[in-house]
Protein backbone atom coordinates (compact mmCIF):
# COMPACT_ATOMS: atom_id res chain seq x y z
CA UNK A 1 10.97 12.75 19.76
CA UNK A 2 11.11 10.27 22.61
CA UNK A 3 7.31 10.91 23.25
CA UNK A 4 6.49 10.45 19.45
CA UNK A 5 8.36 7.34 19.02
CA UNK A 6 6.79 5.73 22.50
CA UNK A 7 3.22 7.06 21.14
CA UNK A 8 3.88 5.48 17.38
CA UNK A 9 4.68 2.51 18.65
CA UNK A 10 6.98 1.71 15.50
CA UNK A 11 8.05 -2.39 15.81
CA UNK A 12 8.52 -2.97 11.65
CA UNK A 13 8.99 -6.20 10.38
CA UNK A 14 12.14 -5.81 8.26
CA UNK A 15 11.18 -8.73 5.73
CA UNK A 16 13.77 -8.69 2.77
CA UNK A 17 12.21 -11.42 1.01
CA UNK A 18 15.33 -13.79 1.20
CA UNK A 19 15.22 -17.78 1.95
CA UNK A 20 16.32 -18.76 5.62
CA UNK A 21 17.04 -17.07 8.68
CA UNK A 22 18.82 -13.05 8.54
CA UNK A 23 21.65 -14.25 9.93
CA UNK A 24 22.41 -16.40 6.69
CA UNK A 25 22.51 -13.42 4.23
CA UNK A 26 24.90 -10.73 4.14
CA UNK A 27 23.03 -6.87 3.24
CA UNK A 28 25.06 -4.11 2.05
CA UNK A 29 23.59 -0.93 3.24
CA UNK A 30 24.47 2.31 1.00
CA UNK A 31 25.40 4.93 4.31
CA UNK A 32 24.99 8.46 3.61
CA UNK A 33 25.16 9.57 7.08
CA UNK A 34 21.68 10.49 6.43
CA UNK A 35 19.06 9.14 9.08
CA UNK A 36 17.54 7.54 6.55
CA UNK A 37 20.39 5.73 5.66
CA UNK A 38 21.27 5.01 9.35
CA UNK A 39 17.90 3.71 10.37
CA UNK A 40 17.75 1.70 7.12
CA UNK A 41 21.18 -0.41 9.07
CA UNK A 42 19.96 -0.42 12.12
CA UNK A 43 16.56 -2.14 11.19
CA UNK A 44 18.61 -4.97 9.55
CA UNK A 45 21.03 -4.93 12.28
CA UNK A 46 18.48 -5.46 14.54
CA UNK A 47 16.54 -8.14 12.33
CA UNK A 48 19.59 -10.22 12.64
CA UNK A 49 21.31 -9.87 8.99
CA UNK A 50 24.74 -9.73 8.42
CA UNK A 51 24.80 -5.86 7.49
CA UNK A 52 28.17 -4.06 6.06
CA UNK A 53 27.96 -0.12 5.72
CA UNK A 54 29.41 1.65 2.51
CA UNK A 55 30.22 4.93 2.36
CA UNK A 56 30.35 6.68 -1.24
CA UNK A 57 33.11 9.48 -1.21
CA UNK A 58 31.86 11.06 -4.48
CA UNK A 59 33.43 14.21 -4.36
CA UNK A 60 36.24 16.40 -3.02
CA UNK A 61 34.64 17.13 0.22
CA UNK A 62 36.46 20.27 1.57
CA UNK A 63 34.27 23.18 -0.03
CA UNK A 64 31.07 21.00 1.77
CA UNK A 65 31.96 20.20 5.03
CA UNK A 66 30.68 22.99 6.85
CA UNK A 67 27.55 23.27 4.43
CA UNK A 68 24.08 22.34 6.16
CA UNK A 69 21.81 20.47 4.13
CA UNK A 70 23.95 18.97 1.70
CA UNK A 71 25.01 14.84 1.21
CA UNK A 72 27.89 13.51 0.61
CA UNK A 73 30.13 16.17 2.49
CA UNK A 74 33.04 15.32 4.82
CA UNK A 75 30.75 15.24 7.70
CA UNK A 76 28.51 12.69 6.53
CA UNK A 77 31.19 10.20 6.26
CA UNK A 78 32.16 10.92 10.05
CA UNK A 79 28.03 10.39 10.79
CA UNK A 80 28.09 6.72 9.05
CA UNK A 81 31.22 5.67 10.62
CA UNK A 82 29.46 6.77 13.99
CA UNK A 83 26.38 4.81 13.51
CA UNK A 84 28.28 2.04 12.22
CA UNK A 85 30.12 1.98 15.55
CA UNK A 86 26.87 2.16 17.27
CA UNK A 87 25.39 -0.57 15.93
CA UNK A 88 28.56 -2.36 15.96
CA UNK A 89 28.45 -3.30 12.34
CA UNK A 90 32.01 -3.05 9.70
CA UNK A 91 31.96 0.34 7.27
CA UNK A 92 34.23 1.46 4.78
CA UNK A 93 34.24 3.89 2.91
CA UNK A 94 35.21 3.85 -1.30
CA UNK A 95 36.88 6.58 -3.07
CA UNK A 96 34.19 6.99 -6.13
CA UNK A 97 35.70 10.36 -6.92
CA UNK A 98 36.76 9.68 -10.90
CA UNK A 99 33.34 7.56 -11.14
CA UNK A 100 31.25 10.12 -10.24
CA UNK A 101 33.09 12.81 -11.48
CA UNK A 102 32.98 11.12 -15.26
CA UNK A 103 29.18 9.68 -14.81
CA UNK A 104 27.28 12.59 -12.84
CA UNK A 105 29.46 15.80 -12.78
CA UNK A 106 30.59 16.08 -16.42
CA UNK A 107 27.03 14.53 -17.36
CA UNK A 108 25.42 17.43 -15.48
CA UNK A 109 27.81 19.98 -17.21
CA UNK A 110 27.83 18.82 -20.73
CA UNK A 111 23.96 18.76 -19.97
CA UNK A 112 23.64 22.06 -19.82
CA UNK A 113 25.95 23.40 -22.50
CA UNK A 114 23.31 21.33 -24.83
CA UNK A 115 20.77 23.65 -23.35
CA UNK A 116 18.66 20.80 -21.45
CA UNK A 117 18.21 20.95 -17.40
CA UNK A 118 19.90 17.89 -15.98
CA UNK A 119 18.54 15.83 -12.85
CA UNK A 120 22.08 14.91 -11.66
CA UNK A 121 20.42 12.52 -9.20
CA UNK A 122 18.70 10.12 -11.30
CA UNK A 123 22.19 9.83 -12.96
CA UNK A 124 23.94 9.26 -9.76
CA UNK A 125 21.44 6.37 -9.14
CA UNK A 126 21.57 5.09 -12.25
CA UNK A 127 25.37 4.56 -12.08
CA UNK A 128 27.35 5.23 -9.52
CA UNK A 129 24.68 4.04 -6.81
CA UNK A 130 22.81 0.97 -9.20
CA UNK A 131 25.44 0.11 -10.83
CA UNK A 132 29.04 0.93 -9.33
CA UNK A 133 27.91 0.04 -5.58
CA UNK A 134 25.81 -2.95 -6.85
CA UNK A 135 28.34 -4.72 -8.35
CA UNK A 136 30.67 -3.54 -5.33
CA UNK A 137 27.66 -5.61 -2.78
CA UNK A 138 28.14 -8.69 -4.96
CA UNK A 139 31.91 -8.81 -4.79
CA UNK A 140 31.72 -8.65 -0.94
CA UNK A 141 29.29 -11.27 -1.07
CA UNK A 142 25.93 -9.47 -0.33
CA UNK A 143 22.77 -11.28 -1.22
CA UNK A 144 21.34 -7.66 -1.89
CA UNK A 145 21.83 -4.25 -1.77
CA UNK A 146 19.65 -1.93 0.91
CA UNK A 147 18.81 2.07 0.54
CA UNK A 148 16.99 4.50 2.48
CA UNK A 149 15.46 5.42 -0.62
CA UNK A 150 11.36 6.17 0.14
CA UNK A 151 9.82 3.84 -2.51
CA UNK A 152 8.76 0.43 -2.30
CA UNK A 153 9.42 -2.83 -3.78
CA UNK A 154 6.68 -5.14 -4.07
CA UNK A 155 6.49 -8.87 -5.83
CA UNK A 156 3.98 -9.19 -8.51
CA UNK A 157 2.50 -11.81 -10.69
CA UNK A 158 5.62 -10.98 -13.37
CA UNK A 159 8.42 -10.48 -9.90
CA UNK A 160 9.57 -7.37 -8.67
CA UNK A 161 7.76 -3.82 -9.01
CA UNK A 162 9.01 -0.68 -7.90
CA UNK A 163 6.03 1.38 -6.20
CA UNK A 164 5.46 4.94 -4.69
CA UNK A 165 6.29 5.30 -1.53
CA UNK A 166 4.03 5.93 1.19
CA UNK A 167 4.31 8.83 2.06
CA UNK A 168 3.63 10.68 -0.52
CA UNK A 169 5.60 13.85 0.72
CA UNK A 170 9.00 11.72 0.45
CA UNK A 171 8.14 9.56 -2.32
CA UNK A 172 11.19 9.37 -4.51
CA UNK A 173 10.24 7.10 -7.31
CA UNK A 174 10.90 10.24 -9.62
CA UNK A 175 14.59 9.80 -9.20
CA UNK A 176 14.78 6.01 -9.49
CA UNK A 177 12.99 5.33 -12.66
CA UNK A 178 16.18 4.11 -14.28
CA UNK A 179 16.10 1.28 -11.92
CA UNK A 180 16.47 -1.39 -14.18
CA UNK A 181 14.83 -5.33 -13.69
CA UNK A 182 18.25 -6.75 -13.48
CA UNK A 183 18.54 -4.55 -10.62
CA UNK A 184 15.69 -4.62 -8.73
CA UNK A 185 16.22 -7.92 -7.91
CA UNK A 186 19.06 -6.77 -5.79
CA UNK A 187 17.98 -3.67 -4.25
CA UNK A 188 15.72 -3.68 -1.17
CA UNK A 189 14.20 -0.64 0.24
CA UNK A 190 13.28 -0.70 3.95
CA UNK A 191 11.84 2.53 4.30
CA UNK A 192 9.29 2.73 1.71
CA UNK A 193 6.70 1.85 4.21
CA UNK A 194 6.94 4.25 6.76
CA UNK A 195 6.76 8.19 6.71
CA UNK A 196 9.60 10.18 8.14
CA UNK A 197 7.90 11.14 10.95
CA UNK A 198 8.77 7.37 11.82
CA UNK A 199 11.97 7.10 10.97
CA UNK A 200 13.17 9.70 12.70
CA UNK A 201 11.07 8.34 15.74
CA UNK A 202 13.43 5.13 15.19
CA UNK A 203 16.28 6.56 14.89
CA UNK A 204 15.83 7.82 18.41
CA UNK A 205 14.97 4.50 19.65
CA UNK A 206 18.31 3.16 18.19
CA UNK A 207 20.27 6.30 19.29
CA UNK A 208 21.41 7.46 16.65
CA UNK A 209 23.17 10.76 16.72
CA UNK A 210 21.59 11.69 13.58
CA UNK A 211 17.99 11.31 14.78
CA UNK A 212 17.43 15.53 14.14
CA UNK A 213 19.82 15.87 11.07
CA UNK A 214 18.22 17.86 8.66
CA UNK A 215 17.63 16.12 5.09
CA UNK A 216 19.56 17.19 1.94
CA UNK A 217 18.47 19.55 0.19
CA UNK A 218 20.48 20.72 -2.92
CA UNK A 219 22.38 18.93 -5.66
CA UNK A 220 25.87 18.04 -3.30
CA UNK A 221 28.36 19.05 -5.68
CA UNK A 222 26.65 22.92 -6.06
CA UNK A 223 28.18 24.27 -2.46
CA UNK A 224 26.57 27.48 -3.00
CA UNK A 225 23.61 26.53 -5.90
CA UNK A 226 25.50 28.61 -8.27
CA UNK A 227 25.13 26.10 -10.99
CA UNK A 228 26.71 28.25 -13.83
CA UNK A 229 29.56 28.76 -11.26
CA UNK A 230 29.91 24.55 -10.93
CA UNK A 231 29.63 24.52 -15.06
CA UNK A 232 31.94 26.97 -15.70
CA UNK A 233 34.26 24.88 -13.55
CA UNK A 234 33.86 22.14 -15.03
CA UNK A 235 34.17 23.43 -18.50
CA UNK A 236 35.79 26.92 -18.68
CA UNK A 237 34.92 29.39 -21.38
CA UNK A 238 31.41 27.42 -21.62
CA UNK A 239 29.38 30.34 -20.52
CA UNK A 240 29.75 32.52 -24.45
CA UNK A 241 27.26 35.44 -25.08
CA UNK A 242 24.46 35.43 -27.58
CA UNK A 243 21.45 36.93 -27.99
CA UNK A 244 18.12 36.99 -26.15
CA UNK A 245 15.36 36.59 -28.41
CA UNK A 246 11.17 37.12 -28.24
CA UNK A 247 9.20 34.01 -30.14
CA UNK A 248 8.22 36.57 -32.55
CA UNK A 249 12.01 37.09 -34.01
CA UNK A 250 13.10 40.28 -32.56
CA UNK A 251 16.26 40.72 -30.71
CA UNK A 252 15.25 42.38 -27.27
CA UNK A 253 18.82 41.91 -25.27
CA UNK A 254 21.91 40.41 -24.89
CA UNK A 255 22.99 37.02 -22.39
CA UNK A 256 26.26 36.17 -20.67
CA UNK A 257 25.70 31.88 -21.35
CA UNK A 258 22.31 29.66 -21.72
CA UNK A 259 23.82 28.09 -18.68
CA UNK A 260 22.03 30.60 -16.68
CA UNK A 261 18.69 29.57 -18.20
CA UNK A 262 16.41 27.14 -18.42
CA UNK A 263 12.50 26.32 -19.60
CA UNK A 264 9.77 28.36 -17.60
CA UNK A 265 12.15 30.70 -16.48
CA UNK A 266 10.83 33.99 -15.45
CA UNK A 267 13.17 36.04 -12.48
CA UNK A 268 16.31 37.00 -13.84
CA UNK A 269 16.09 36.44 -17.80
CA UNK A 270 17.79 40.34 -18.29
CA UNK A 271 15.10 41.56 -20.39
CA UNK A 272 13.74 45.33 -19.00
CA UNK A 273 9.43 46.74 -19.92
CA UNK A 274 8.39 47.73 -22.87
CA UNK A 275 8.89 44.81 -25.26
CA UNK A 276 5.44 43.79 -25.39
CA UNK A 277 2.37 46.16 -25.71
CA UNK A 278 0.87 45.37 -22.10
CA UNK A 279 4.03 45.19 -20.68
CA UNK A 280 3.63 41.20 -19.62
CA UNK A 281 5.96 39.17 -18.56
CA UNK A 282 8.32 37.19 -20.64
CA UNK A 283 9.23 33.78 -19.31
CA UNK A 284 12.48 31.66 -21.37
CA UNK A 285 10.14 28.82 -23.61
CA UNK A 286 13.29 27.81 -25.59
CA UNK A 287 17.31 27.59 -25.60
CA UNK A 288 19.19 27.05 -28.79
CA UNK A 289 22.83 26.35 -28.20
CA UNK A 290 23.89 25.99 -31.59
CA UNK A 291 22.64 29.59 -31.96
CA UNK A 292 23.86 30.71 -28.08
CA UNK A 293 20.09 31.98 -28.28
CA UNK A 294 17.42 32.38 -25.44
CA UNK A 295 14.04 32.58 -26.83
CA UNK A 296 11.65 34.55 -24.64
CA UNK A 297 7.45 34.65 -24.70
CA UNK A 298 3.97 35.13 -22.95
CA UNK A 299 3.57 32.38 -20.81
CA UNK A 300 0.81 31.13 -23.18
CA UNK A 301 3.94 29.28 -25.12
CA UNK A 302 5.18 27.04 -22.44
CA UNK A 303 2.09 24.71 -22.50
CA UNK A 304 3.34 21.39 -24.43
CA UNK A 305 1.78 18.65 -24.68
CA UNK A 306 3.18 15.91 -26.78
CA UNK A 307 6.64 15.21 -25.55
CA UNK A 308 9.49 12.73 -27.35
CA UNK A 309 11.48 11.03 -24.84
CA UNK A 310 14.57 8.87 -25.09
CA UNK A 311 16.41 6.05 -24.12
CA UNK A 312 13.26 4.55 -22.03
CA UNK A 313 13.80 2.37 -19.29
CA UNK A 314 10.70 -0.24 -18.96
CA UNK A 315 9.78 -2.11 -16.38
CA UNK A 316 6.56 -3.76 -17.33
CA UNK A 317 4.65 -5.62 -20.23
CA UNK A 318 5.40 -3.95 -23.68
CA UNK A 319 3.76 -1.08 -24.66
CA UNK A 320 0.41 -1.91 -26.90
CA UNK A 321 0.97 -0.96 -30.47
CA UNK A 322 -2.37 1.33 -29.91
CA UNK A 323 -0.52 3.10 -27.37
CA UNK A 324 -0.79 2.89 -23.17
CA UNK A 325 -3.51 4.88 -21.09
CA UNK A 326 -0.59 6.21 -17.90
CA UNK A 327 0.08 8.68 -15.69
CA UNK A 328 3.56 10.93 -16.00
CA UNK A 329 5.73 13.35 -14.25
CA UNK A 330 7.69 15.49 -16.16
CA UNK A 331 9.28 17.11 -12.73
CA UNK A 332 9.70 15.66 -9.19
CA UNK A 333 7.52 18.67 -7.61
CA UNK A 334 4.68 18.44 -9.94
CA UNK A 335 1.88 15.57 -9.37
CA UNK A 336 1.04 12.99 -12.39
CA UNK A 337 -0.86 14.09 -15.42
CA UNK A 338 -2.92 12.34 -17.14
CA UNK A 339 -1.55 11.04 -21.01
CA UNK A 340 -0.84 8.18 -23.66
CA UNK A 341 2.62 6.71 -24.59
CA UNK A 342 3.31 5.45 -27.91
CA UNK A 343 6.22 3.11 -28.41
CA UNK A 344 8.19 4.90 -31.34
CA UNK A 345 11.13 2.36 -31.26
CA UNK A 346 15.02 2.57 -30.46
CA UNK A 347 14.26 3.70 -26.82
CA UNK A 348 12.30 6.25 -27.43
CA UNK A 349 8.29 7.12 -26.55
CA UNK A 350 5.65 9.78 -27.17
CA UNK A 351 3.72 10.51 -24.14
CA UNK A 352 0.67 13.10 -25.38
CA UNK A 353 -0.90 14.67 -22.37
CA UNK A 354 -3.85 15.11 -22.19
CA UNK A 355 -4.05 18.71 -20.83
CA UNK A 356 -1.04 21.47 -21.81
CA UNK A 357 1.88 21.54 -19.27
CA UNK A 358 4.29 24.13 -18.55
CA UNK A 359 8.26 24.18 -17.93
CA UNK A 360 8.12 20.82 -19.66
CA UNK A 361 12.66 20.93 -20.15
CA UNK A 362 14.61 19.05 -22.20
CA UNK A 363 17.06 16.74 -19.89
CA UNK A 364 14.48 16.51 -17.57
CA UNK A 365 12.87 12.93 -16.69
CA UNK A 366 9.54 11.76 -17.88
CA UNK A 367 8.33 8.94 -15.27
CA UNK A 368 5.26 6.95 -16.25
CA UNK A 369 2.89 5.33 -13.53
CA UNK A 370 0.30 2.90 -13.14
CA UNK A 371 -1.61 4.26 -10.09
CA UNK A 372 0.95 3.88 -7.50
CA UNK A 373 3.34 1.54 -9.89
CA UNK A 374 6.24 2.66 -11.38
CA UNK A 375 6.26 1.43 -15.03
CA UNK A 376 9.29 2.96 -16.39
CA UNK A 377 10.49 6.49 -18.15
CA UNK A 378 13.17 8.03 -20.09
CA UNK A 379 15.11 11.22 -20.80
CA UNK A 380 12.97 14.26 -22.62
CA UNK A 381 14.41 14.79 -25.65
CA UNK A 382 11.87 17.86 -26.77
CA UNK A 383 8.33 19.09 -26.34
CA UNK A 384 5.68 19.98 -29.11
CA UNK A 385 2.44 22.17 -28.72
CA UNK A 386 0.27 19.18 -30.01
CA UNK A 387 -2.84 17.64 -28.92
CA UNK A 388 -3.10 13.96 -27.81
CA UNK A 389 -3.90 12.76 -31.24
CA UNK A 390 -1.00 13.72 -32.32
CA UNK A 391 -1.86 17.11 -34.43
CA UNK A 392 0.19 19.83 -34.40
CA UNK A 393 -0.75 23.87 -33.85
């Protein structure tokens, strides 16, 4: 790594946009005990701002400590407070236990007893991160707040814009969509420039003990990615039977709780051969909790294309009463598609792809883009098999 980061040659210039010299502004830095995090302080540490680290304790940390690849866990707050000490900057770290608990966990629960598949990220972000930890940086004086989020904040003709990162293979603008104006004024992302390859490279030319930590991977309050196990939890008795059904009305098995299912769903659904002629497989294309029903079909019925989403955040000009020419994601992994969004009032949009898309879940985010530029999204409230005038099949 010492090798890569001589041969990169990596010298950024941290440039947060604020009048007068770094040492006049105080930066908050949101530590994970990430290395993206950690390099995130140490480039404004090194650039001369006043940096304090924060530490989120968002959860009861004893079932994760030991757990590889998760954030938030008991070790992670012993990582920032070691890079903190390294680069001889103040850290605390702030119980958010009840906050995140009320905003993300129960969220994420209550989610899926609805029968929708919950990004408990984008919530985390979207309160406890944006809005908890913002107004936190203002009380201690901060002139911003800084993440080692991958995405990018650039000033255009109307102020800020939040962009792709670029690297593509780290871009997280899917999970900050919710980012609203008022707070991208605040929030400054360091990294969004650089791939990881080059952080980690920097990290090792800070020395930082968490140069080679491996990056989260799961949802940090699932120790084990049993989700039904975290749900059940969280809300016991919520996993009731009910009845597994095929789109054309038969009954063809029992469940033990929709919790264990969602959209596009194919491994696992419980279902044995013989219920179709050619013996095809069945993939879940709906959930009805109000029936405790999981509706089974070919895979021909998961293609959507008209989808109604709610409670849009927007962070450009208003949407033409003709409708907007964009780009979406309807899941992180999946690239944009192309597709028009119609203002329909009230928060809410219709974004008609143009081409069908499968595992298209309610609960899920629906991210709209301008080439690179993120212009806003919202929650998916439902999908219909229309057409992108609108028609239905």
């Amino acid at each position: 790594m010492t090798e890569l980061a001589a041969e990169l040659k990596i010298e950024p210039t941290v440039d947060l946009g604020l009048d007068g010299p770094p040492s006049a502004h105080r930066v908050v830095v949101a530590m994970s005990g990430g290395v993206d995090s950690s390099v995130t302080a140490a480039l404004l540490a090194e650039a001369g701002y006043d940096v304090v680290g924060i530490t989120l304790q968002l959860y009861d940390h004893g079932e994760a400590v030991e757990r590889k690849g998760a954030c938030c866990a008991g070790a992670d707050i012993y990582d920032a407070k070691q890079v903190a000490e390294r680069l001889g900057i103040p850290h605390y770290v702030l119980d958010y236990e009840s906050r995140f608990r009320q905003s993300v966990m129960d969220d994420f629960a209550d989610s899926y007893l609805r029968g929708e598949t919950p990004i408990p990220c984008v919530r985390c972000n979207q309160t406890v991160k944006f809005r908890d930890l913002l107004d936190t940086a203002r009380d201690l004086g901060a002139d911003c707040l800084a993440t080692g989020h991958y995405i990018q904040r650039v000033i255009g003709p109307d102020g800020p814009e939040l962009h792709q990162a670029v690297d593509p293979k780290k871009d997280q603008s899917y999970f900050l969509f919710a980012t609203t104006p008022e707070q991208l004024d605040f929030l400054r992302f360091p990294l969004g420039g650089l791939d990881k390859h080059e952080t980690r490279a920097l990290a090792t030319r800070f020395g930082l003990g968490v140069a080679d930590k491996p990056d989260s991977q799961d949802i940090c309050f699932v120790p084990s990615g049993d989700y039904a196990g975290v749900i059940e939890k969280l809300r016991p008795g919520a996993a009731e039977p009910g009845d597994i059904v095929h789109v054309d009305g038969r009954v063809i098995g029992q469940h033990d709780g929709i919790i264990h299912y969602t959209i596009g769903q194919r491994r696992g659904i419980g279902v044995g051969g013989g219920v179709t002629d050619d013996n095809s497989p069945l993939y879940v294309v709906r959930l009805d909790p109000d029936a405790k029903q999981v509706i089974v079909g070919p895979r021909d019925e998961l293609g959507v294309c008209d989808i109604y989403v709610k409670d849009m955040n927007w962070l450009a000009a208003p949407i033409p009463d003709e409708g907007l020419d964009v780009s979406v994601k309807v899941r992180s992994t999946r690239p944009p598609l192309p597709a028009r969004i119609k203002d329909l009032g009230q928060g809410r949009a219709l974004v008609s792809l143009t081409d069908p898309e499968e595992g298209v879940a309610a609960g899920q985010a629906c991210v709209v883009y301008d080439g690179a530029r993120v212009l806003g999204g919202g929650w998916i409230m439902g999908a219909e098999r229309g057409n992108h005038d609108g028609d239905r099949r």
